[in-house]
PDB file of N, CA and C in Angstrom:
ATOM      1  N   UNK A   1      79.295  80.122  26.322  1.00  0.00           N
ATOM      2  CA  UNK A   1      78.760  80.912  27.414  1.00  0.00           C
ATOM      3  C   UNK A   1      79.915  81.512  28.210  1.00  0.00           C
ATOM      4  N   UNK A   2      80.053  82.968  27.979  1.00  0.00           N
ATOM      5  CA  UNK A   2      81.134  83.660  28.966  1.00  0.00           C
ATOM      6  C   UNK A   2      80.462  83.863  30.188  1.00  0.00           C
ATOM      7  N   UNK A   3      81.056  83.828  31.432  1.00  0.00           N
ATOM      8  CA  UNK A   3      80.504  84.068  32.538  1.00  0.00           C
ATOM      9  C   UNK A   3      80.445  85.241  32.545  1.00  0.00           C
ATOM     10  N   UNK A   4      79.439  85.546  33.281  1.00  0.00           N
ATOM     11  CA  UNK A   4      79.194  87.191  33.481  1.00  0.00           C
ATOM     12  C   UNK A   4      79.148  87.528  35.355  1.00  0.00           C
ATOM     13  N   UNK A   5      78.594  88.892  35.419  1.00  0.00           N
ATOM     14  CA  UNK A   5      78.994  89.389  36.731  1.00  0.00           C
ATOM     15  C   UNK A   5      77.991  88.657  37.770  1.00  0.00           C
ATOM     16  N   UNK A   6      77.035  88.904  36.948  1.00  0.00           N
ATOM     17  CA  UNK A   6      75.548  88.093  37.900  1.00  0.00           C
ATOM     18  C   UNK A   6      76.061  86.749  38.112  1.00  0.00           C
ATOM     19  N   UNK A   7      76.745  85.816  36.810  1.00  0.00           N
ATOM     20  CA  UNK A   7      77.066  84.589  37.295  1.00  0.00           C
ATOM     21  C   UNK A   7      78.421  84.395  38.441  1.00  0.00           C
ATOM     22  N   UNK A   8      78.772  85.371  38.483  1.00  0.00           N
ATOM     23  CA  UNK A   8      80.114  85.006  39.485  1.00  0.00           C
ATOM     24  C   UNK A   8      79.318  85.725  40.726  1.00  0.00           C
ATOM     25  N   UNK A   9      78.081  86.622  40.837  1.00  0.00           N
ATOM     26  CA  UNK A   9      77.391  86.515  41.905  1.00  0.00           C
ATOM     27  C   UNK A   9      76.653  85.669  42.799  1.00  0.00           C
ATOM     28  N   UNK A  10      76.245  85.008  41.952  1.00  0.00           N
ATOM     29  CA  UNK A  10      75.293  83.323  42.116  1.00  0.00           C
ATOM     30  C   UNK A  10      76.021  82.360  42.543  1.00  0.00           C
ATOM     31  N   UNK A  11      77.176  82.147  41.823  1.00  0.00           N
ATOM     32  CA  UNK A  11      78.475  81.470  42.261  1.00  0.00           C
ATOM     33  C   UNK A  11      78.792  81.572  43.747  1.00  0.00           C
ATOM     34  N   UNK A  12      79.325  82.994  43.944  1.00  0.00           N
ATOM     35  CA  UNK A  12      79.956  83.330  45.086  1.00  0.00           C
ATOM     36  C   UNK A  12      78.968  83.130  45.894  1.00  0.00           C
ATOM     37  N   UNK A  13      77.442  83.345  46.274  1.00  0.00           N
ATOM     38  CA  UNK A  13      76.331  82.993  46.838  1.00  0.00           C
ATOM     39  C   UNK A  13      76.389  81.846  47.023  1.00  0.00           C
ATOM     40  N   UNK A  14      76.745  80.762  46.244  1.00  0.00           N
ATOM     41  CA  UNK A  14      76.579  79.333  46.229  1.00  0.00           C
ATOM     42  C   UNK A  14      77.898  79.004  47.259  1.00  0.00           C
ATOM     43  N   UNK A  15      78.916  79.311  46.803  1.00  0.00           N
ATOM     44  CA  UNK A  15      80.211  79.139  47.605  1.00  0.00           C
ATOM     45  C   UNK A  15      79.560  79.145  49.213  1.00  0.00           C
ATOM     46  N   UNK A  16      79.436  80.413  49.549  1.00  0.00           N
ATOM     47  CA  UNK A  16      79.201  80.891  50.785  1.00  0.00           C
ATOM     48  C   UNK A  16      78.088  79.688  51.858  1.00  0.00           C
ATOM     49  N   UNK A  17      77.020  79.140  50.840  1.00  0.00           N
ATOM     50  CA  UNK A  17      76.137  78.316  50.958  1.00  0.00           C
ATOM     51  C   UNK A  17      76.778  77.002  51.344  1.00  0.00           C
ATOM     52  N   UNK A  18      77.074  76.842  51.398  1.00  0.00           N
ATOM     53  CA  UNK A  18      78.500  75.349  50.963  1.00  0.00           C
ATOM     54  C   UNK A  18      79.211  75.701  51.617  1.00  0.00           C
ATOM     55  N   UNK A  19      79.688  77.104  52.230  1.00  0.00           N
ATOM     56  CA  UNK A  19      80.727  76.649  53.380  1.00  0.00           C
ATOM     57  C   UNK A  19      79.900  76.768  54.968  1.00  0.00           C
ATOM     58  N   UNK A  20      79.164  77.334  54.780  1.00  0.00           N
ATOM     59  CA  UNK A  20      77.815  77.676  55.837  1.00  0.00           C
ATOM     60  C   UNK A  20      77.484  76.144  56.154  1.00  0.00           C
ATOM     61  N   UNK A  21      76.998  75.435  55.404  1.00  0.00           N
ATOM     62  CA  UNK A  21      76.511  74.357  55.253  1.00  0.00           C
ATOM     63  C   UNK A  21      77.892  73.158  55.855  1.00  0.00           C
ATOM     64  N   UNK A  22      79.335  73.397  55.578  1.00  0.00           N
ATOM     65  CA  UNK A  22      80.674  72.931  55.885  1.00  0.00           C
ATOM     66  C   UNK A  22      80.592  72.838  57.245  1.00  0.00           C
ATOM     67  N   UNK A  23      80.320  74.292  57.804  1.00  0.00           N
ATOM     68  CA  UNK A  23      80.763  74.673  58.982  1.00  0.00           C
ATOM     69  C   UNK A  23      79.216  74.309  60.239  1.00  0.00           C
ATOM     70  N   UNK A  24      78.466  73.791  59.519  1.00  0.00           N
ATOM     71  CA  UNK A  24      77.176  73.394  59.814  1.00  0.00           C
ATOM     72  C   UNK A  24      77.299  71.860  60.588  1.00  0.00           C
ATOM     73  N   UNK A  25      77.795  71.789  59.288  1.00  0.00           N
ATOM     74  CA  UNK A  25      78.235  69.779  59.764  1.00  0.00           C
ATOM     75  C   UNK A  25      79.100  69.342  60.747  1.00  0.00           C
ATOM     76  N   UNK A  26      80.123  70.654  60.712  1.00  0.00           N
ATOM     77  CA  UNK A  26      81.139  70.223  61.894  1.00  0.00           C
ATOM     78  C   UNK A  26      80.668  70.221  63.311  1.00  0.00           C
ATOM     79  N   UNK A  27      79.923  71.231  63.426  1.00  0.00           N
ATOM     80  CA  UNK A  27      79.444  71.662  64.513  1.00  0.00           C
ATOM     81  C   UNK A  27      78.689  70.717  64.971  1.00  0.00           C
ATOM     82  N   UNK A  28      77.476  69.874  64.451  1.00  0.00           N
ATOM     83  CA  UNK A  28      76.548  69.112  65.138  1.00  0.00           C
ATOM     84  C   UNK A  28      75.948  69.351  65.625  1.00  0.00           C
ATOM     85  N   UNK A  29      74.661  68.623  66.165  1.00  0.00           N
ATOM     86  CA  UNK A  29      73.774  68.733  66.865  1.00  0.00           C
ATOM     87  C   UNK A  29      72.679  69.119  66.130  1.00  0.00           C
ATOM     88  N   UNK A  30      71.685  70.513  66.345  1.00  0.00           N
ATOM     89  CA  UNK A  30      70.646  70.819  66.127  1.00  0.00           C
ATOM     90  C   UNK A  30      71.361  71.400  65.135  1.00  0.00           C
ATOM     91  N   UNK A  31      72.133  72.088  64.790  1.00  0.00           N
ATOM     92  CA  UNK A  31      72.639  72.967  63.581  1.00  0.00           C
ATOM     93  C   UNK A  31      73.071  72.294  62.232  1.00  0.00           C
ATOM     94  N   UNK A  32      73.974  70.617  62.922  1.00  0.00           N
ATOM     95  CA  UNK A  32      74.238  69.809  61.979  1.00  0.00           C
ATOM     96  C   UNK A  32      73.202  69.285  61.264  1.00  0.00           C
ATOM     97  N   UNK A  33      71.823  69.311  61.433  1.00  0.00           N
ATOM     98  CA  UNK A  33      70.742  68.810  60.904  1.00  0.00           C
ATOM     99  C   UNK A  33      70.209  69.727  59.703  1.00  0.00           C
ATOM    100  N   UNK A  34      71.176  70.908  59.722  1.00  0.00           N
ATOM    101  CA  UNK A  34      70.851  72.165  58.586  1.00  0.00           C
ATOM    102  C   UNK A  34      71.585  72.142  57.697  1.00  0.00           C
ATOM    103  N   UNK A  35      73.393  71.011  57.595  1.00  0.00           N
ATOM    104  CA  UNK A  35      73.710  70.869  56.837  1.00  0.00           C
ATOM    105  C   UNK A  35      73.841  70.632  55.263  1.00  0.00           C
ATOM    106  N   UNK A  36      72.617  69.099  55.746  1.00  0.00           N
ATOM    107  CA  UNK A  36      72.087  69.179  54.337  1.00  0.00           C
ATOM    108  C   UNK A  36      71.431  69.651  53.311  1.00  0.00           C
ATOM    109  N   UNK A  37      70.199  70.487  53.835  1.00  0.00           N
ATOM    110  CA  UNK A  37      69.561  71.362  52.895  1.00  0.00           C
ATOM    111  C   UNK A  37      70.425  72.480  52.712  1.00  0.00           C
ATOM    112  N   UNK A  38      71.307  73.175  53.767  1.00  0.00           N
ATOM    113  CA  UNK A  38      72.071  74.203  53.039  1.00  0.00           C
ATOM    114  C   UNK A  38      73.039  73.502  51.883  1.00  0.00           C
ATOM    115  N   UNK A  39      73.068  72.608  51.412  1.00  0.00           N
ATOM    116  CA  UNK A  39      74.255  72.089  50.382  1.00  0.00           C
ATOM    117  C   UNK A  39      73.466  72.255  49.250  1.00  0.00           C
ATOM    118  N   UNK A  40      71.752  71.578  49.401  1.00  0.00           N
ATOM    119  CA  UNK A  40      71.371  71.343  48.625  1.00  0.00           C
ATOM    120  C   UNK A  40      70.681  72.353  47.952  1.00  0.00           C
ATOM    121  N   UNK A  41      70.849  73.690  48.728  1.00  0.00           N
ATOM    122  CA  UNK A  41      70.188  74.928  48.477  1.00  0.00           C
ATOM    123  C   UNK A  41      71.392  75.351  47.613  1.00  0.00           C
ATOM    124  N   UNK A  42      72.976  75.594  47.736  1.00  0.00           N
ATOM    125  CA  UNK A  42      73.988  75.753  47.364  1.00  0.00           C
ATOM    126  C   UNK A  42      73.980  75.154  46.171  1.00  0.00           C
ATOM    127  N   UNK A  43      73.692  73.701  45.749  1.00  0.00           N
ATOM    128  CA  UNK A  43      73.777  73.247  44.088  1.00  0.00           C
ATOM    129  C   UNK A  43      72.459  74.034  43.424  1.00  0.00           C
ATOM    130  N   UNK A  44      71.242  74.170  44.096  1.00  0.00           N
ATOM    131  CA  UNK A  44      70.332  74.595  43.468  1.00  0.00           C
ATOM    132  C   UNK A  44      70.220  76.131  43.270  1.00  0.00           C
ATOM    133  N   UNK A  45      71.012  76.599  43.898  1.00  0.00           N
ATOM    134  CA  UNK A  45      71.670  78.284  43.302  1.00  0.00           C
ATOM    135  C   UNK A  45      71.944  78.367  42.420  1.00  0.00           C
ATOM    136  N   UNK A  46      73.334  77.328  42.314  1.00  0.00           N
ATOM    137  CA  UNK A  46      74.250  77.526  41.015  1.00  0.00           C
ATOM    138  C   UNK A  46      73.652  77.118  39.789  1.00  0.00           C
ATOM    139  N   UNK A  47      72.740  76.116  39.712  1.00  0.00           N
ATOM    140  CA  UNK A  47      71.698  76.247  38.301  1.00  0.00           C
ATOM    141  C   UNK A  47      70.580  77.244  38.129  1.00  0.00           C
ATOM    142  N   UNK A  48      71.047  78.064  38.804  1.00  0.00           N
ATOM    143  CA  UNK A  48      69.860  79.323  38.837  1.00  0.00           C
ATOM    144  C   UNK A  48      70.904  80.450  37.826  1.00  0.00           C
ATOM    145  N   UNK A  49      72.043  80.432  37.458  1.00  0.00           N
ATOM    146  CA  UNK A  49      73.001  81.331  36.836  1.00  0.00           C
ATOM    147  C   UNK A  49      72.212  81.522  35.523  1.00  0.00           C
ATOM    148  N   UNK A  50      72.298  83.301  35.516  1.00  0.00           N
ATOM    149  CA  UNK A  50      71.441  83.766  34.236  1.00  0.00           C
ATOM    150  C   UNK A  50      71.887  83.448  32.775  1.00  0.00           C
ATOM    151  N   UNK A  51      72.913  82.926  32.769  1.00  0.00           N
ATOM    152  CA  UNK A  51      73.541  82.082  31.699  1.00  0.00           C
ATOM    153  C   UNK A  51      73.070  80.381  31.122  1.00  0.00           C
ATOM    154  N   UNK A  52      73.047  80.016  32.459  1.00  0.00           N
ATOM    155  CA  UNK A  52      72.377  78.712  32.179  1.00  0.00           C
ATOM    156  C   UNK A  52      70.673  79.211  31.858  1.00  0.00           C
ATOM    157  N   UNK A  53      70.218  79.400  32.693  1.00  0.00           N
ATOM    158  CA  UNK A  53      68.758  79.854  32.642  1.00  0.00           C
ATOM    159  C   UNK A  53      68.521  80.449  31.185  1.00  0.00           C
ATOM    160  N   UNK A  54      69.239  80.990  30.605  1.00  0.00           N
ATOM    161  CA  UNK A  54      69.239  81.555  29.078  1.00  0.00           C
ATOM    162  C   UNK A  54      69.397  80.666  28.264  1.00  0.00           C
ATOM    163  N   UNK A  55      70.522  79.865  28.005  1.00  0.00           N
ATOM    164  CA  UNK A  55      70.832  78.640  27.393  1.00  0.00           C
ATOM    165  C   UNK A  55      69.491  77.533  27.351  1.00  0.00           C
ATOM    166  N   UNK A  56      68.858  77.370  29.084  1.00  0.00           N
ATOM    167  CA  UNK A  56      67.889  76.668  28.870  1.00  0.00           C
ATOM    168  C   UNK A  56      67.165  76.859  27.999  1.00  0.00           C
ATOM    169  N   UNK A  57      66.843  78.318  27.956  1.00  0.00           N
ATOM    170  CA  UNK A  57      65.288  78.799  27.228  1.00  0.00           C
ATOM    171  C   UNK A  57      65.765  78.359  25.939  1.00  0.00           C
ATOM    172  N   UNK A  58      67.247  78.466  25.511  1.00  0.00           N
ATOM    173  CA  UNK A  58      67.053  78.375  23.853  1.00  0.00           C
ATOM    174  C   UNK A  58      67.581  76.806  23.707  1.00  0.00           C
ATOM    175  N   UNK A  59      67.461  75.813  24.578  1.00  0.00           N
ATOM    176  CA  UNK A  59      67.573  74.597  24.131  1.00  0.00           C
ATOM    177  C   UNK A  59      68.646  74.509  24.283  1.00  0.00           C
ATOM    178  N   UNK A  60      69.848  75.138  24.549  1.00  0.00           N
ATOM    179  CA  UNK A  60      71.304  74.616  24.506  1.00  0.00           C
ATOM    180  C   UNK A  60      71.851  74.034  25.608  1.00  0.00           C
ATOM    181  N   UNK A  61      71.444  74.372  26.713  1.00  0.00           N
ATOM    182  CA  UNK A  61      71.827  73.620  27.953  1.00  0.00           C
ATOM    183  C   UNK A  61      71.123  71.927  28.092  1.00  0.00           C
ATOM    184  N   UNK A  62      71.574  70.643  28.808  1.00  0.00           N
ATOM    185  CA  UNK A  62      70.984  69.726  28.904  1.00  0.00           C
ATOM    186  C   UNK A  62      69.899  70.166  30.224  1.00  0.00           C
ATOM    187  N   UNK A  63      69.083  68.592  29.989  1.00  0.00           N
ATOM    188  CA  UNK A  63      67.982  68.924  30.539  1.00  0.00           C
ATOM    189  C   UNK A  63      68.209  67.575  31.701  1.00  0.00           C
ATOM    190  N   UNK A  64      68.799  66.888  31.323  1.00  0.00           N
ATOM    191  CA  UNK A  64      68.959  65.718  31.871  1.00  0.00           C
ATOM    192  C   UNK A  64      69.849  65.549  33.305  1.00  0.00           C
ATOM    193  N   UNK A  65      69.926  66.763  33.669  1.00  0.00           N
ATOM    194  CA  UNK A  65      71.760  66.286  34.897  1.00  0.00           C
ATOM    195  C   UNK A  65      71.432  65.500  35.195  1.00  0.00           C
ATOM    196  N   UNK A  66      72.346  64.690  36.431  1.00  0.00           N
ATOM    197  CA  UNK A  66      72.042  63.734  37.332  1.00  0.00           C
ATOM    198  C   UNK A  66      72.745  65.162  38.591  1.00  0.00           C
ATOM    199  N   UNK A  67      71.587  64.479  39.802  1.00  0.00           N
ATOM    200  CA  UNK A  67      72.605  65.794  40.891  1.00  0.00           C
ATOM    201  C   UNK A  67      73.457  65.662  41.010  1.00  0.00           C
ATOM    202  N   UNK A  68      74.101  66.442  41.722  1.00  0.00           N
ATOM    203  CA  UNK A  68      75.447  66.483  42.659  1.00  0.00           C
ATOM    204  C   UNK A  68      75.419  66.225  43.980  1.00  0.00           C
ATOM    205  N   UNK A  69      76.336  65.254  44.198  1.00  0.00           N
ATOM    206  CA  UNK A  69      76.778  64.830  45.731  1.00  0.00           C
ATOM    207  C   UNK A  69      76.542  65.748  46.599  1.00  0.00           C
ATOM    208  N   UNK A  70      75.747  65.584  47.907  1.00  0.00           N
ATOM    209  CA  UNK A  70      75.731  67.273  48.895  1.00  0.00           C
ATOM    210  C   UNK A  70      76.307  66.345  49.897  1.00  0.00           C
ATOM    211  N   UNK A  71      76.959  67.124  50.862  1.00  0.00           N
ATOM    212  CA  UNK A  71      77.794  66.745  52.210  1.00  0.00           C
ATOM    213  C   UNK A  71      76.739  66.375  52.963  1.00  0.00           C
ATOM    214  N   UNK A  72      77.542  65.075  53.848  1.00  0.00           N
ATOM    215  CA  UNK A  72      76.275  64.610  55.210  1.00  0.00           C
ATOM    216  C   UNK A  72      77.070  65.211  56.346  1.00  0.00           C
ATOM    217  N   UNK A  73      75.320  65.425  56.869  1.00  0.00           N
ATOM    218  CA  UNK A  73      75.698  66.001  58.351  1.00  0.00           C
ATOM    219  C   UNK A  73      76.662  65.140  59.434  1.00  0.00           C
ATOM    220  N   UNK A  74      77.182  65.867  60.008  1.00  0.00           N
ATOM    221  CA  UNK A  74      78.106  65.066  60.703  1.00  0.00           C
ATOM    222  C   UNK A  74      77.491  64.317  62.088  1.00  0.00           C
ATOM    223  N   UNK A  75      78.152  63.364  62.221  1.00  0.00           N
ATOM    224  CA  UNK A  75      77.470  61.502  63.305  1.00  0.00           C
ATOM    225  C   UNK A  75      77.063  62.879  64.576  1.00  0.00           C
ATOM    226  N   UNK A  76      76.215  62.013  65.079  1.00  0.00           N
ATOM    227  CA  UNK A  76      75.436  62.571  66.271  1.00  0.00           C
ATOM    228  C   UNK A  76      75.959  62.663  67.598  1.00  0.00           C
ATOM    229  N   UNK A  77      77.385  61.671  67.915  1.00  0.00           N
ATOM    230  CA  UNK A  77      77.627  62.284  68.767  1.00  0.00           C
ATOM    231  C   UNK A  77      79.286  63.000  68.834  1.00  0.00           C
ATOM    232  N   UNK A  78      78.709  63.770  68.279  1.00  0.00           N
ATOM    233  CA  UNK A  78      80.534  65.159  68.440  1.00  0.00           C
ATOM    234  C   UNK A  78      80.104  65.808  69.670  1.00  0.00           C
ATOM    235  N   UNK A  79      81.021  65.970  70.358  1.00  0.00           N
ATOM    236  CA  UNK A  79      81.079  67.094  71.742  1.00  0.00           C
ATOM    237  C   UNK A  79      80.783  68.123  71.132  1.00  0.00           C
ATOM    238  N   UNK A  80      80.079  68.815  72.005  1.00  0.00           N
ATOM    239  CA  UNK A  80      79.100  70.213  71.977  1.00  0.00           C
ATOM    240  C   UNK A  80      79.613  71.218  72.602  1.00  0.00           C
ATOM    241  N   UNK A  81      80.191  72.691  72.238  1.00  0.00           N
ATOM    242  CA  UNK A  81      80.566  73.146  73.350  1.00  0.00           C
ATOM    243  C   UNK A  81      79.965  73.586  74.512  1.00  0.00           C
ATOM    244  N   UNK A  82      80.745  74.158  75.461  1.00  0.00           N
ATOM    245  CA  UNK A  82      79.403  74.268  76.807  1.00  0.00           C
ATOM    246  C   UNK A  82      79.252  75.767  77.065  1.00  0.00           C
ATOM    247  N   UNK A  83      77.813  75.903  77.193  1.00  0.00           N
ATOM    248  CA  UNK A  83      77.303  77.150  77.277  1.00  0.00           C
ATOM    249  C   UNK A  83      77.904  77.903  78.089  1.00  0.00           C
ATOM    250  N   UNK A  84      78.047  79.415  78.712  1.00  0.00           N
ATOM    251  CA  UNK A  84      77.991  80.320  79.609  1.00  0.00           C
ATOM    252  C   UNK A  84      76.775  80.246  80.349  1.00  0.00           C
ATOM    253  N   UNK A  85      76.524  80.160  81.939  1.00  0.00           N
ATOM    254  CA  UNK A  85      75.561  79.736  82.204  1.00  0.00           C
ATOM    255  C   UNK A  85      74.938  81.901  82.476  1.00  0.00           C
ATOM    256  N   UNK A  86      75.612  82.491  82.426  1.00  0.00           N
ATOM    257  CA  UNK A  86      74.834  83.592  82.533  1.00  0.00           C
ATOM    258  C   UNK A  86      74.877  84.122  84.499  1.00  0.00           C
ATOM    259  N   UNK A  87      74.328  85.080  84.492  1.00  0.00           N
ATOM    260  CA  UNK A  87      74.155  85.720  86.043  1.00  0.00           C
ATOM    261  C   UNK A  87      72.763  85.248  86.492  1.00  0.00           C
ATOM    262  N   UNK A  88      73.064  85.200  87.880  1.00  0.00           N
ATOM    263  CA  UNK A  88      72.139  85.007  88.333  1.00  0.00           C
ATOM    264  C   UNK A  88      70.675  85.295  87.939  1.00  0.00           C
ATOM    265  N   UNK A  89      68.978  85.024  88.269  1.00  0.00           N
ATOM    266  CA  UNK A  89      68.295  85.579  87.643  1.00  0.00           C
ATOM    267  C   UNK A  89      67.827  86.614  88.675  1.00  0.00           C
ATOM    268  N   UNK A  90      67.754  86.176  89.855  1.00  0.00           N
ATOM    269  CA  UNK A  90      67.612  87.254  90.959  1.00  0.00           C
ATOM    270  C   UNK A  90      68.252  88.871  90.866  1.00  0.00           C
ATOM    271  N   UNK A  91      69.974  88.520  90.844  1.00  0.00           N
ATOM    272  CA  UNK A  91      70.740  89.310  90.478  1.00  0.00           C
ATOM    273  C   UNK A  91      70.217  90.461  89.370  1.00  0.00           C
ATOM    274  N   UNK A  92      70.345  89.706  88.639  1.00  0.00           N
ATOM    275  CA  UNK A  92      69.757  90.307  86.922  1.00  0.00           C
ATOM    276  C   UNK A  92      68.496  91.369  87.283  1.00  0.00           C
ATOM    277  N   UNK A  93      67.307  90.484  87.976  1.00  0.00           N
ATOM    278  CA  UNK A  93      66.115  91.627  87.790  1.00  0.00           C
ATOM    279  C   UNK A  93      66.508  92.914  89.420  1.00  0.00           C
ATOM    280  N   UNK A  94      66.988  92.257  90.439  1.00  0.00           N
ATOM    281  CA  UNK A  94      67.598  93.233  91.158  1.00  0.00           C
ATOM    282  C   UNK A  94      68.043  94.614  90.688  1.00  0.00           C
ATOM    283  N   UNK A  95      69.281  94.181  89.188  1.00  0.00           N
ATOM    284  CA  UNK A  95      70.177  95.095  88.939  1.00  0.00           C
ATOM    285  C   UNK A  95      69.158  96.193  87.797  1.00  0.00           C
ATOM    286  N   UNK A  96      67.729  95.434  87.233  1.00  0.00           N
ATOM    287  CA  UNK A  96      67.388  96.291  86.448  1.00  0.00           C
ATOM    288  C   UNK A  96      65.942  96.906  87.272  1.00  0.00           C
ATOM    289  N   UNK A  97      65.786  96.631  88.173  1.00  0.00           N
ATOM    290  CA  UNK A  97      64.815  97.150  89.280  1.00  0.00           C
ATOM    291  C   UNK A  97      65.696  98.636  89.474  1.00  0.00           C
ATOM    292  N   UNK A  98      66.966  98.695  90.203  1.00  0.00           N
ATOM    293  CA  UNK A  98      67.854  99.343  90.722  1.00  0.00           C
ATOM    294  C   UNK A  98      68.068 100.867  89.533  1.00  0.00           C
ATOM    295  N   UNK A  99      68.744 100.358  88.272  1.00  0.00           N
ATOM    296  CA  UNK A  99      68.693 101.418  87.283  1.00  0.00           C
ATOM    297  C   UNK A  99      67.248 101.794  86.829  1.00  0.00           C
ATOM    298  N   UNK A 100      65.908 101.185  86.491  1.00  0.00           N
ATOM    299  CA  UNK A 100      64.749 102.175  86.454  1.00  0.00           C
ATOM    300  C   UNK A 100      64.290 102.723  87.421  1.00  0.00           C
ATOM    301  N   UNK A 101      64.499 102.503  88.670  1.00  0.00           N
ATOM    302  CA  UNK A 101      64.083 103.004  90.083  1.00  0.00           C
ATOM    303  C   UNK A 101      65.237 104.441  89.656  1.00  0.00           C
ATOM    304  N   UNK A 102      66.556 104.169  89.584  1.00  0.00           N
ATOM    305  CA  UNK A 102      67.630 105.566  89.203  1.00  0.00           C
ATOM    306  C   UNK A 102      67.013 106.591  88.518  1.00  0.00           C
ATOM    307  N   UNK A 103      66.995 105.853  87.022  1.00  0.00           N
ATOM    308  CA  UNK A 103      66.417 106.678  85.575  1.00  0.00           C
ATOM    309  C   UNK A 103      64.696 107.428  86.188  1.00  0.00           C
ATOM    310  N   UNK A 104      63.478 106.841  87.134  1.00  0.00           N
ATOM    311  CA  UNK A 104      63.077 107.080  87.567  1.00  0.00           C
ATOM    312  C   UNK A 104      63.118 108.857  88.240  1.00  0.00           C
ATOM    313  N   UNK A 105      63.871 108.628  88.819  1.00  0.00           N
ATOM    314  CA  UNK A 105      64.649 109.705  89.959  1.00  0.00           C
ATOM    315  C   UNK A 105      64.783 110.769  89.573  1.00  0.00           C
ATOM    316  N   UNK A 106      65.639 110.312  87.940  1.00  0.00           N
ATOM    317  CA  UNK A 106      66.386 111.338  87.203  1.00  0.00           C
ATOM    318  C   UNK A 106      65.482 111.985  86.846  1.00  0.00           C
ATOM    319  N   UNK A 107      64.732 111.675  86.016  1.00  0.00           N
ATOM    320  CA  UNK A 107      63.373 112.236  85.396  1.00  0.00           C
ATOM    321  C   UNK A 107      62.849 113.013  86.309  1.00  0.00           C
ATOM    322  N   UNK A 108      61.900 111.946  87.253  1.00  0.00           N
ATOM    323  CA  UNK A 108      61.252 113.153  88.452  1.00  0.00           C
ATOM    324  C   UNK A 108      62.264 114.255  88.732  1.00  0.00           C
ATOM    325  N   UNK A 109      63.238 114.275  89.186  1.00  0.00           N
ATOM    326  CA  UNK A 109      64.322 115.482  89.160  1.00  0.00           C
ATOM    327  C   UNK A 109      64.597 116.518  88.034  1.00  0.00           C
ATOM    328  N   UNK A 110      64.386 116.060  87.299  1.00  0.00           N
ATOM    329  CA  UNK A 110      64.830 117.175  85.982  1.00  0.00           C
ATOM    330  C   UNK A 110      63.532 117.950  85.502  1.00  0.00           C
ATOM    331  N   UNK A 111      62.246 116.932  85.845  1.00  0.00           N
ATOM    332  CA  UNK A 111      60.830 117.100  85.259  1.00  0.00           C
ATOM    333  C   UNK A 111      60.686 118.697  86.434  1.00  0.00           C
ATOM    334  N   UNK A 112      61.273 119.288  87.916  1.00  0.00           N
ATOM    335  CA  UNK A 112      60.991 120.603  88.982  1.00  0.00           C
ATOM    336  C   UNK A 112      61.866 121.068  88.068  1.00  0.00           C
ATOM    337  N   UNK A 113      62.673 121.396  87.236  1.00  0.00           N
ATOM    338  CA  UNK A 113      63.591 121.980  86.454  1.00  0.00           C
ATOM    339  C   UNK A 113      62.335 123.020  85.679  1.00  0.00           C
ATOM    340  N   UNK A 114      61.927 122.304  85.012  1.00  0.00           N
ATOM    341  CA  UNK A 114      60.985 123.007  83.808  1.00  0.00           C
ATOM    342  C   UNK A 114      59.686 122.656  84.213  1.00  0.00           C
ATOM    343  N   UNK A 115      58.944 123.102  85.640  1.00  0.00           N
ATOM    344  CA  UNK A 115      57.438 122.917  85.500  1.00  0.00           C
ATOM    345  C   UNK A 115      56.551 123.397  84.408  1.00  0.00           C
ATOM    346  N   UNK A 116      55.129 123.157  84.221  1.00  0.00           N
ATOM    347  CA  UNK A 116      54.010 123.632  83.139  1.00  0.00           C
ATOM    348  C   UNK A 116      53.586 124.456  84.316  1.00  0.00           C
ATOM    349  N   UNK A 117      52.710 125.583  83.814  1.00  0.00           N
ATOM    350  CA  UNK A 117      52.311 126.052  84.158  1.00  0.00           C
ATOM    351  C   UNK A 117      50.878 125.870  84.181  1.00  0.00           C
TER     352      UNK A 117
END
């Protein structure tokens, strides 16, 4: 079985899966809990390669694997980083009261430009 383009696509898909899944675990928390199925989504890619899948059909591939090891999520308590708490909420609807009250303005103003008749 020569590898082909689709299989170094599936591959590289799988890679990406597996480091997603890497960078999953480090992190912790609610995200680290996604670790594991992304690993296990990552081995179950790579037996999806249209090479193997071909081989299956004609009997030449085994049928038997045993899986492959997937990474554990990482212990529960790693420091988390700490959020940006954001602007005020007052502030916030103030500042967007302020620009549609503007954009408002503009409109009514431009709308004596070109009356209907």
């Amino acid at each position: 079985m020569s590898p082909t383009k689709s299989d170094a696509l599936v591959e590289r898909g799988a890679q990406r899966l597996h480091a997603l899944s890497a960078a999953a675990a480090a992190r912790g928390g609610m995200v680290g809990k996604l670790a594991q199925p992304l690993d296990e989504d990552a081995v179950f890619l790579r037996k999806l390669k249209p090479t193997l899948i071909k081989a299956r059909i004609k009997g030449d591939a085994p049928t038997d694997e045993r899986p492959l090891p997937v990474a554990a999520p990482a212990p529960a308590g790693t420091p988390k980083a700490k959020k940006s708490g954001g602007g005020n909420p007052l502030a916030v609807i103030a500042g967007a009261a302020g620009a549609g009250l503007a954009l408002a303005k503009l409109i009514d103003w431009r709308g004596h430009a070109h009356p209907r008749r």
